[in-house]
Protein backbone atom coordinates (compact mmCIF):
# COMPACT_ATOMS: atom_id res chain seq x y z
CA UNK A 1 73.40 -25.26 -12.68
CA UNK A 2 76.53 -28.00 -13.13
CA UNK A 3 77.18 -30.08 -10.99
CA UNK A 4 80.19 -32.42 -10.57
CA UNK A 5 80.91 -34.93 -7.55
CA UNK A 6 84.10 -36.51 -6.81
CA UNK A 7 84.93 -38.85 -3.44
CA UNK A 8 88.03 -38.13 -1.71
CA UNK A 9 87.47 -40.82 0.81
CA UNK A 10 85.55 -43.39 2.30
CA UNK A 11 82.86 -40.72 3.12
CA UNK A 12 83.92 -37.53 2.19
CA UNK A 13 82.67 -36.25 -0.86
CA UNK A 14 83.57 -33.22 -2.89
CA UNK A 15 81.02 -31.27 -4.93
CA UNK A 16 81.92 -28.74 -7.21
CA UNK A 17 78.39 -26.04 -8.28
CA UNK A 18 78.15 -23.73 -10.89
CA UNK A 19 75.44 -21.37 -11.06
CA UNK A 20 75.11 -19.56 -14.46
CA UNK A 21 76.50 -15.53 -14.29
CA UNK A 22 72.82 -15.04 -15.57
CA UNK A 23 70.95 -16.33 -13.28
CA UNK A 24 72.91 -14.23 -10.44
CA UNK A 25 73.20 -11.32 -12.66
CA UNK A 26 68.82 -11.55 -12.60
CA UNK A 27 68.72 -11.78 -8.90
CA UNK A 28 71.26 -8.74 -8.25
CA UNK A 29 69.14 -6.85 -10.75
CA UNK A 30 65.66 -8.27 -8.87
CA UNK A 31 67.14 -6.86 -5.57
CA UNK A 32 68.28 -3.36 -6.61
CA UNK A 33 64.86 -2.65 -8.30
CA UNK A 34 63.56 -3.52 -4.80
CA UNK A 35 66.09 -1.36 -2.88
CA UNK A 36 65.32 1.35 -5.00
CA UNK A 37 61.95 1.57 -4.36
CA UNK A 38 62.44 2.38 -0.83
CA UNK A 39 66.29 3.64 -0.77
CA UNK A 40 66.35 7.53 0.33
CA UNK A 41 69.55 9.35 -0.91
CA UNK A 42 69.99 13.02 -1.00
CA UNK A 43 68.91 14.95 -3.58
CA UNK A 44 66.35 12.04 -5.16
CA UNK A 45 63.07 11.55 -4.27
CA UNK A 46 61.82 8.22 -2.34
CA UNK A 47 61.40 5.68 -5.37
CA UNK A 48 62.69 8.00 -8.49
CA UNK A 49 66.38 7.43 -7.56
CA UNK A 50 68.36 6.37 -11.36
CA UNK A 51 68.66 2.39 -11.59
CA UNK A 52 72.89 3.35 -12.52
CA UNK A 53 72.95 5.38 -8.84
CA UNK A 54 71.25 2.63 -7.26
CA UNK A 55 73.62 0.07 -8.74
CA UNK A 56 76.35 2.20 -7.51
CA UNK A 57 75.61 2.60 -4.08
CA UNK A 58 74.51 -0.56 -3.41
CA UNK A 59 75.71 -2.75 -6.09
CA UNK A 60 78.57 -4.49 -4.50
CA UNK A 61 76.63 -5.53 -1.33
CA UNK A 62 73.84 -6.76 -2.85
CA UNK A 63 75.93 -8.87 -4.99
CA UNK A 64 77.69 -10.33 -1.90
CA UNK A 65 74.24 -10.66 -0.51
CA UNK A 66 72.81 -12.86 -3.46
CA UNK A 67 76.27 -15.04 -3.82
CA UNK A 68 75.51 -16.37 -0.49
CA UNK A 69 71.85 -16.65 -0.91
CA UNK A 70 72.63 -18.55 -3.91
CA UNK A 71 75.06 -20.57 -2.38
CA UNK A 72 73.21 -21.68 0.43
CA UNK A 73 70.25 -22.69 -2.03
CA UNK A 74 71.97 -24.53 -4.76
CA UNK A 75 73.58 -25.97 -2.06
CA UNK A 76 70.65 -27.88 -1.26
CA UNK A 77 69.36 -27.97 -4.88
CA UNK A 78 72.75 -29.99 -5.53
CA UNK A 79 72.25 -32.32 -2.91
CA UNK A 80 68.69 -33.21 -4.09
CA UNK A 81 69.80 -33.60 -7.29
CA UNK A 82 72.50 -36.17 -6.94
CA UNK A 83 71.01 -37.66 -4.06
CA UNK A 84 73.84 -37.35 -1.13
CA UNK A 85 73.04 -37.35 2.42
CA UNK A 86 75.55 -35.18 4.46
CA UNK A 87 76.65 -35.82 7.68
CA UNK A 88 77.52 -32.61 9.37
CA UNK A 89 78.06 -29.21 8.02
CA UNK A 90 80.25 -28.75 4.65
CA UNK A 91 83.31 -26.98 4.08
CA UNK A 92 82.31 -24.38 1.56
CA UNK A 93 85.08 -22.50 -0.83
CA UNK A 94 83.76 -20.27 -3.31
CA UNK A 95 85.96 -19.36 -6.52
CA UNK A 96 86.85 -15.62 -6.76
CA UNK A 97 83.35 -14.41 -8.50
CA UNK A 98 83.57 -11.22 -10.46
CA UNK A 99 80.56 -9.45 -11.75
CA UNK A 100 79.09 -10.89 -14.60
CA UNK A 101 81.00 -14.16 -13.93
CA UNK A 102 79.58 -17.50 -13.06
CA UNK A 103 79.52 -18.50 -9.20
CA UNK A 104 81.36 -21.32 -8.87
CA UNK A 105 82.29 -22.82 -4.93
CA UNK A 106 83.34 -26.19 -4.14
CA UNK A 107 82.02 -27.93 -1.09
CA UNK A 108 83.07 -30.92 1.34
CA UNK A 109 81.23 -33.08 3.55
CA UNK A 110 81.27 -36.30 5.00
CA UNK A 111 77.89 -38.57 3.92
CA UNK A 112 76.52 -41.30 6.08
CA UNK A 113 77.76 -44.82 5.41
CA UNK A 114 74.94 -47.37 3.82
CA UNK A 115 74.43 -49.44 6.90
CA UNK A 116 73.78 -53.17 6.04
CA UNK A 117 72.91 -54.92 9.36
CA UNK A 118 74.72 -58.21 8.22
CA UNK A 119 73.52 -59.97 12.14
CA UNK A 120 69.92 -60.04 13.31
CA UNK A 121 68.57 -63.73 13.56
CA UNK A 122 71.18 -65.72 15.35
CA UNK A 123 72.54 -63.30 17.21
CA UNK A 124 74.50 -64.70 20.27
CA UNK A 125 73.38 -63.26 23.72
CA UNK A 126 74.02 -64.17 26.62
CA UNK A 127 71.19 -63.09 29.05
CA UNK A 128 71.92 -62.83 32.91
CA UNK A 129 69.09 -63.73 35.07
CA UNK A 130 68.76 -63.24 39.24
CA UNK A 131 66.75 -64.09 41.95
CA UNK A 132 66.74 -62.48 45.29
CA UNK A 133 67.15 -64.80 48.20
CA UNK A 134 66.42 -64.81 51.77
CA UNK A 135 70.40 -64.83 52.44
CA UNK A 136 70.32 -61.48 49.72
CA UNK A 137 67.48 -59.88 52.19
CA UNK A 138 69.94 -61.18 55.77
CA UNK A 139 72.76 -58.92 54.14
CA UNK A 140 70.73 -55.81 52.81
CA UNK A 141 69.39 -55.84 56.30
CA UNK A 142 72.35 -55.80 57.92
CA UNK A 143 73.63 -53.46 55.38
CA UNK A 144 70.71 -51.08 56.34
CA UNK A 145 71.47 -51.41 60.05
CA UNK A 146 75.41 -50.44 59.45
CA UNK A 147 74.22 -46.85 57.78
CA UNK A 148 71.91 -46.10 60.25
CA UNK A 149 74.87 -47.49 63.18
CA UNK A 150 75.70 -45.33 66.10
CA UNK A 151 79.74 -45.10 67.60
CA UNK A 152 80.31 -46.07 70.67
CA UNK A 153 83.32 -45.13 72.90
CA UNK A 154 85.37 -48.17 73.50
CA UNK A 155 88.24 -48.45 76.41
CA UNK A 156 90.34 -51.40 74.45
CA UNK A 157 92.64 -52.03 71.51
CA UNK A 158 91.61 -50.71 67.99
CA UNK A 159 90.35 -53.56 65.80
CA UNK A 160 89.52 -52.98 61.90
CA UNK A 161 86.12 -51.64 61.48
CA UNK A 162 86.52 -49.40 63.85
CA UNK A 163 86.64 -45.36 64.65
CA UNK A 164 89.87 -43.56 65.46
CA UNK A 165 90.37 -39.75 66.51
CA UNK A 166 93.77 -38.80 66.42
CA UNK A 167 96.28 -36.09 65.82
CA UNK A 168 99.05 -36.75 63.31
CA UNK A 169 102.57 -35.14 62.18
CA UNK A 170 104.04 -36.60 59.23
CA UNK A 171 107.52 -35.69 58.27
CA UNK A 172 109.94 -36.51 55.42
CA UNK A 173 113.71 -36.47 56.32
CA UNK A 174 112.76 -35.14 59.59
CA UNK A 175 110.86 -32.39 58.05
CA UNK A 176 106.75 -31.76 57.87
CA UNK A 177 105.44 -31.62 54.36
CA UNK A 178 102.10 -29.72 53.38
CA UNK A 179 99.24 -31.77 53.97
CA UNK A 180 100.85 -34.14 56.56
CA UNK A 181 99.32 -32.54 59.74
CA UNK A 182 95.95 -32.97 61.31
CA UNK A 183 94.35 -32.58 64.75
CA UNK A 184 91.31 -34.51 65.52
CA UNK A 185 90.85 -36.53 62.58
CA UNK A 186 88.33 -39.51 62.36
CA UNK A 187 88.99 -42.94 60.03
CA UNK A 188 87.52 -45.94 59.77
CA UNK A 189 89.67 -48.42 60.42
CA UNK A 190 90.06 -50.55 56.97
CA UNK A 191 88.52 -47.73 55.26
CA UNK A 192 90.64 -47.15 52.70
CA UNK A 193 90.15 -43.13 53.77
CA UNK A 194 93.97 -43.59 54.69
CA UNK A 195 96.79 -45.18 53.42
CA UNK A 196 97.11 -48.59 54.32
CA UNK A 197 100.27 -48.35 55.66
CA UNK A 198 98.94 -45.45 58.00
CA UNK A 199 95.42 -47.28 58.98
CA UNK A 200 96.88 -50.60 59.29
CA UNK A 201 99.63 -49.44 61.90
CA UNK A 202 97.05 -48.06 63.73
CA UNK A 203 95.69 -51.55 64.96
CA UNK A 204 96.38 -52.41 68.60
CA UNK A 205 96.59 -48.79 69.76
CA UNK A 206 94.28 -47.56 72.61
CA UNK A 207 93.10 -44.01 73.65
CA UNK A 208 95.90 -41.98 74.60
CA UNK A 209 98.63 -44.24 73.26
CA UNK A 210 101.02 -42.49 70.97
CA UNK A 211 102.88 -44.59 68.07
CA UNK A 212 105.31 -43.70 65.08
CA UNK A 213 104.18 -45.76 61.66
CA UNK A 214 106.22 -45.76 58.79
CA UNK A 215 103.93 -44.88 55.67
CA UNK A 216 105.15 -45.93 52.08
CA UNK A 217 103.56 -43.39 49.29
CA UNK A 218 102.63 -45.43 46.15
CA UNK A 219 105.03 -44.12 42.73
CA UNK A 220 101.75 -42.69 41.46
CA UNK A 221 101.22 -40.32 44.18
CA UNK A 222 99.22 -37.11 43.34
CA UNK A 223 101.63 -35.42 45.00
CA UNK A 224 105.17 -35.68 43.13
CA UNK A 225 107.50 -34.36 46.09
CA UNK A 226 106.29 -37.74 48.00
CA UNK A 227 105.47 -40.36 45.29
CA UNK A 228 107.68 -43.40 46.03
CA UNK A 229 109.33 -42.17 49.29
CA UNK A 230 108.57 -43.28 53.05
CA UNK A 231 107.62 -41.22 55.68
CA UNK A 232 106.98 -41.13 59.29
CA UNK A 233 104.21 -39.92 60.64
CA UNK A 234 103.71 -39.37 64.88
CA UNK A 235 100.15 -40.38 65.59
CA UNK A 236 98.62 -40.07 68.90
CA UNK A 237 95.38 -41.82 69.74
CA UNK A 238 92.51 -39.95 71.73
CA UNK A 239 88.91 -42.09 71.41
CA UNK A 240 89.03 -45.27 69.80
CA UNK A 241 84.91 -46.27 69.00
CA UNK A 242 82.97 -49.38 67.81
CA UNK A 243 79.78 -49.40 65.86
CA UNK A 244 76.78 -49.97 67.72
CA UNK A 245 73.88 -51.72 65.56
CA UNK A 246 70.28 -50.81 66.41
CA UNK A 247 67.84 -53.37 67.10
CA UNK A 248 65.49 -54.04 63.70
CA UNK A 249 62.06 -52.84 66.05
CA UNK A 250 59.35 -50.84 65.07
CA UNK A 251 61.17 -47.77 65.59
CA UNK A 252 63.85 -48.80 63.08
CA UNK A 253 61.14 -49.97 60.32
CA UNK A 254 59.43 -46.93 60.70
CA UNK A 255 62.48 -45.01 58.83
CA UNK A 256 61.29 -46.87 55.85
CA UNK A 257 57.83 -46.02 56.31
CA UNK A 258 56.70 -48.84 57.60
CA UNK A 259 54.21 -48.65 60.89
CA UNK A 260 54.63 -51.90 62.22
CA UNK A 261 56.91 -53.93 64.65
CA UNK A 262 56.83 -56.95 62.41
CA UNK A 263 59.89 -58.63 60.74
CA UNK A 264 57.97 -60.36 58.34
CA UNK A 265 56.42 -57.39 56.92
CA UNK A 266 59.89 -55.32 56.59
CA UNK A 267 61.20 -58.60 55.10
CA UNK A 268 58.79 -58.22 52.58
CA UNK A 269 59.30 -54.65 52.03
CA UNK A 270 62.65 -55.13 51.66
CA UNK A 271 62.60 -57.92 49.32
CA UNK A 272 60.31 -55.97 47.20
CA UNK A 273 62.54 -52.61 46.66
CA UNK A 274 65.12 -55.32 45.89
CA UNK A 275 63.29 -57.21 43.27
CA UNK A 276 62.73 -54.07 41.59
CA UNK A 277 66.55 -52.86 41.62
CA UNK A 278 66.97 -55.92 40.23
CA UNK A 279 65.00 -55.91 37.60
CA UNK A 280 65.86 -52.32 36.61
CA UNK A 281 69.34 -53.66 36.95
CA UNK A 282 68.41 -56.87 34.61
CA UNK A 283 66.80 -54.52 32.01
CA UNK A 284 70.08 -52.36 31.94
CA UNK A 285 72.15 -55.35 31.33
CA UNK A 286 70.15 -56.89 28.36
CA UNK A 287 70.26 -53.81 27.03
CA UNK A 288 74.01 -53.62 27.21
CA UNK A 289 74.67 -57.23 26.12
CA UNK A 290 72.33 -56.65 23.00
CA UNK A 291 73.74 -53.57 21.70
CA UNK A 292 77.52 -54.93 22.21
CA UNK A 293 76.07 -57.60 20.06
CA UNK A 294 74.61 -55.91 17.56
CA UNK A 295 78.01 -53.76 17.46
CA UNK A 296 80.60 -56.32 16.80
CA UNK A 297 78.70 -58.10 14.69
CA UNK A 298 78.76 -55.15 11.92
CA UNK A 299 81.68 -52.93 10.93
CA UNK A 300 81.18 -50.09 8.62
CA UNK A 301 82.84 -46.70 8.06
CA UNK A 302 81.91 -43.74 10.86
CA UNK A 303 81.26 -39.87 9.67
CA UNK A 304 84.39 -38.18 11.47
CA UNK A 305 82.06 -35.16 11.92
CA UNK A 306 79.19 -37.19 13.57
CA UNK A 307 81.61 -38.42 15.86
CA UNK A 308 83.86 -35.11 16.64
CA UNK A 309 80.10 -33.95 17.31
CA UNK A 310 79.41 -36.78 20.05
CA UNK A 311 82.77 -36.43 21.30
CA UNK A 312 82.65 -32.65 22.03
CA UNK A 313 78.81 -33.35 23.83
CA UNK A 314 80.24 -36.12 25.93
CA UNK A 315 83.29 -34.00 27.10
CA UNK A 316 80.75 -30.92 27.73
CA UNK A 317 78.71 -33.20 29.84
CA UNK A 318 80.95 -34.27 31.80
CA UNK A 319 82.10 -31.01 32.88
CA UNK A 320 77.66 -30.88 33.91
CA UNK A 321 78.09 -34.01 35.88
CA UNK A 322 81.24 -31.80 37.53
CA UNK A 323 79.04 -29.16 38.03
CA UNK A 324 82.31 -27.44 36.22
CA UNK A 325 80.76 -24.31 33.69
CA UNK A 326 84.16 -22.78 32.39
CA UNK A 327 84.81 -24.67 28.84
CA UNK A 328 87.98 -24.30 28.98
CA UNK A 329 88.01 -26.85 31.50
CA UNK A 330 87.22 -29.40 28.93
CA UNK A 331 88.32 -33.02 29.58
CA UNK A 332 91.04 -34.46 26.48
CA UNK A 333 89.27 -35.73 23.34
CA UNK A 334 90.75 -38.56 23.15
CA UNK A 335 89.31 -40.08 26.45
CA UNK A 336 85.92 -40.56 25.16
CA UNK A 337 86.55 -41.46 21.56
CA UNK A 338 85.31 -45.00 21.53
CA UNK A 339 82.38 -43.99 23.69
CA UNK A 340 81.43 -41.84 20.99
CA UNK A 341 82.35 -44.01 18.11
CA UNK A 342 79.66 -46.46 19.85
CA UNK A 343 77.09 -44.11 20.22
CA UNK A 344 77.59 -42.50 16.72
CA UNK A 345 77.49 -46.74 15.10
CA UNK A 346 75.18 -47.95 17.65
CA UNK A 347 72.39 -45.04 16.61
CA UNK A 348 72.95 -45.63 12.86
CA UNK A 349 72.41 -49.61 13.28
CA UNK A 350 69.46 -49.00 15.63
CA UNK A 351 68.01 -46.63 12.64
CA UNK A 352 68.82 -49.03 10.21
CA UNK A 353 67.10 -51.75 12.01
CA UNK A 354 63.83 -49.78 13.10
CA UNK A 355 63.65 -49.31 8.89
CA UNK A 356 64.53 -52.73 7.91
CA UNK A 357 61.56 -54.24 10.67
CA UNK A 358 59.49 -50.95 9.94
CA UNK A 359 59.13 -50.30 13.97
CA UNK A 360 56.81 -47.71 14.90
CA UNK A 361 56.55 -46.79 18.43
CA UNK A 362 54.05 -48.35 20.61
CA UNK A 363 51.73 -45.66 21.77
CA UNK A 364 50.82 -48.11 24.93
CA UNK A 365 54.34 -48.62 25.67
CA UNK A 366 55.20 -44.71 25.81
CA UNK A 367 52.00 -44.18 28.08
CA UNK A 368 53.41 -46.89 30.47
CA UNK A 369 56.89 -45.45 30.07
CA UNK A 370 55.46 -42.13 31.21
CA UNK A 371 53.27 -43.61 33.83
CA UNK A 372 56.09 -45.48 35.58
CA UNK A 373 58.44 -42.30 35.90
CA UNK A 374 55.85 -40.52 37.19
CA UNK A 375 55.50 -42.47 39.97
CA UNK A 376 58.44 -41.73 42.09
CA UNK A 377 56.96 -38.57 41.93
CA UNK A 378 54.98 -36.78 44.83
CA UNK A 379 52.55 -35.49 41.69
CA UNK A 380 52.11 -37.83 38.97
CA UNK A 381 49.83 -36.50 37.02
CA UNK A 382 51.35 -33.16 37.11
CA UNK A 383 53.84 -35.02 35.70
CA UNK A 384 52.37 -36.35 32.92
CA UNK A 385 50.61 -33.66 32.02
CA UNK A 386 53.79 -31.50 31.95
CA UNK A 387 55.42 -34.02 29.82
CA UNK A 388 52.65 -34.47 27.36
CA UNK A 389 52.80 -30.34 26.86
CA UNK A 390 56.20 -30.58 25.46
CA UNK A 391 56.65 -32.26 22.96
CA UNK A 392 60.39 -32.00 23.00
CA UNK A 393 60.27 -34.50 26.33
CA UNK A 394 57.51 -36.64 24.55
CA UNK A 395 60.52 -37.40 21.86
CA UNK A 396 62.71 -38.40 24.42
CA UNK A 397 60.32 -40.69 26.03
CA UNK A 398 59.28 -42.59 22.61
CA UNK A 399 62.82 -42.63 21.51
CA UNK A 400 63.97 -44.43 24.69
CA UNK A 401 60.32 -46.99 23.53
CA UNK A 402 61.38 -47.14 20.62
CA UNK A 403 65.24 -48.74 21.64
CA UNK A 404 63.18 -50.50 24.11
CA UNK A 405 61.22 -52.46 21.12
CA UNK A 406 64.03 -53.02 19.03
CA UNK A 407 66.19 -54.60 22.08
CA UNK A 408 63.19 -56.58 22.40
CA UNK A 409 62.90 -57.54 18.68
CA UNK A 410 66.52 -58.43 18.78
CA UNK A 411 66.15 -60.91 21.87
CA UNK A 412 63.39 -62.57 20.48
CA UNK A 413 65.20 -63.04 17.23
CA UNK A 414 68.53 -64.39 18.95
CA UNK A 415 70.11 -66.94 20.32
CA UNK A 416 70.36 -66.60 23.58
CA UNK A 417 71.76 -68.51 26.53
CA UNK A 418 70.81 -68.06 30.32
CA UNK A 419 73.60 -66.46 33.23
CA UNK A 420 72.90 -66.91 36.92
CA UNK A 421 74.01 -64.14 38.74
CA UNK A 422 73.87 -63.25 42.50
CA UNK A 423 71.95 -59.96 44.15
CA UNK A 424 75.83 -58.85 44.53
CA UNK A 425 77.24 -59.92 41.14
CA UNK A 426 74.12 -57.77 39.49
CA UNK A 427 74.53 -54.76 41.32
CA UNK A 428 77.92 -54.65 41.68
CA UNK A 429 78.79 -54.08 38.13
């Protein structure tokens, strides 16, 4: 076999294979003596059928047959032998191959860059770090007694914040457009479920009072026919309602599972379910600051078909997260190219590193791992054990350990500066 290797780009490599004519010429011949052991054709007896008839019949497919077979192997073979790692699947072109000729094809791939992580000591991070107040716990409290707030029927002047039912007409030149009519229809106040034309002017009215408000339609309007134009709409008032808070008693705790009438302890619970959103939410951002570290501080050369391949999974799962199953509803490539140009450099750097540091995943870690997803779970140990019988989700949970020690290796190795951050500031973002 010859082999010959020429780079048309930065990646892309082009081999060209030749397999000798007698090599495939034995393996054609191989086949048909096999075939014509079992072949039936009229007028022969099973395994006495003439090696020319056999060639005859079944010549030309088997010969199609073994040019693939071959291809596929030397393939391979060639690979091996000049010691290329392709990313993605090759383009394959085979010559025209004639019987008795030697099978020559030409193949293209991309191969995956040499990865030289040129940052690891001295790597600049800056780390943000939170506390949870008593002024954090005041406002998730209150926050916790607006979702669970009743409305109340109110016999005064709409304020922001609160409920409106109303019937509206909105017209354009004097005429209603599609989509401008309701009857009955309840907004907060300040919402933003409106337009802000349309919510603000309806400040100051009371039940029963009727009002026309001029409504502006932003240029970027989903709906082209009104983008940029003013209309009127006719609004007429019937309840106007304020929020009513309930009292934080025992029969307000108890919705979080709490038996008990005292503030101190739902304080406490409180505070705790925050600390731990906030130190899931801490974790999350390390990890983020780390990795966009670790990212600009090395540039190299990304396989196009590595990242075509991360593109086309992020644009099918999005159309999941949809809950959208007709591909041809796919989302434009270009929207998540960078996200996949990340993901595609960020996993090569993150491989590179875990060789470099020769990381091997910390048993303890994944049992922990496992242990602490399991126990949001009304079964744990169901759980686990259903995990540990696949071994497809036991990959997933070591590969997520295994990022977990290398962000970890990488923090301890850089240099990293402190950023307070409030309850708000952390979950916010």
């Amino acid at each position: 076999m010859q082999v010959s290797v020429e780079s048309t780009g930065a990646l892309e490599r082009r081999m060209t294979v030749q397999v000798p004519a007698d090599k495939v010429d034995e393996e054609v011949v191989n086949r048909l003596k096999r075939v014509g052991k079992t072949a039936r054709l009229d007028g022969f007896r099973k395994g006495k059928i003439p090696f020319g008839v056999i060639k005859k019949r079944f010549g030309p497919q088997i010969h199609r047959e073994v040019l693939g077979d071959l291809i596929q192997s030397s393939y391979h073979d060639a690979l091996r032998e000049q010691d290329l790692n392709p990313a993605g699947q090759p383009s394959i072109v085979p010559a025209e191959v004639a019987e008795g000729k030697d099978l020559e094809y030409t193949a293209t791939f991309e191969i995956y860059p040499e990865v030289n992580v040129k940052t690891l000591e001295g790597l600049k991070i800056e780390r943000p770090v939170c506390a949870v107040t008593d002024a954090d716990v005041d406002k998730m409290i209150e926050t916790l007694r607006q979702q669970r707030a009743n409305w109340v029927p109110v016999d005064r002047q709409a304020l922001t914040g609160d409920r409106i039912t109303l019937d509206f007409v909105g017209t354009l030149n004097g005429e209603e457009f599609e989509g401008g009519k309701a009857e009955g229809y309840t907004v907060e106040i300040g919402s933003g479920q409106l337009l802000s034309d349309l919510e603000n002017g309806m400040i100051g009215m009371k039940a029963e009072d009727e009002r026309s408000i001029p409504v502006s339609f932003p240029d970027s309007y989903h709906a082209a026919e009104l983008a940029g134009k003013t209309a009127e709409f006719a609004v007429t008032v019937t309840a106007v309602e304020e929020q009513s808070l309930p009292e934080v008693d025992a029969g307000f705790m108890e919705q979080f599972g709490l038996e008990t009438d005292n503030i101190d302890e739902f304080r406490e619970s409180v505070r705790d379910n925050m600390n731990r959103e906030m130190e899931d939410r801490l974790h999350a951002k390390v990890r983020q600051v780390v990795l966009d570290a670790l990212w600009d501080a090395n540039t190299f050369e990304l396989p196009n078909a590595l990242v075509d391949q991360e593109i086309k999974y992020l644009q099918e799962d999005s159309l999941k997260r949809m809950g959208i199953e007709d591909m041809s509803q796919l989302p434009p490539p270009d929207a998540f190219a960078d996200q996949a140009r990340r993901r595609v450099g960020l996993g090569l750097l993150m491989n590179e590193v875990i060789k470099l540091r020769e990381i091997a995943v910390d048993q303890e870690l994944v049992d922990k791992k496992l242990t602490n997803i399991a126990s949001s779970y009304a079964s744990p140990d169901e759980l686990i054990k259903s995990y540990r019988s696949n071994r497809q989700m036991m990959n997933q949970i070591e590969m997520m350990v295994l990022e977990e020690q290398v962000v970890g290796m990488l923090i301890d190795t850089a240099d990293v500066t402190e950023k307070s951050v409030s309850f708000d500031e952390l979950v916010s973002h």
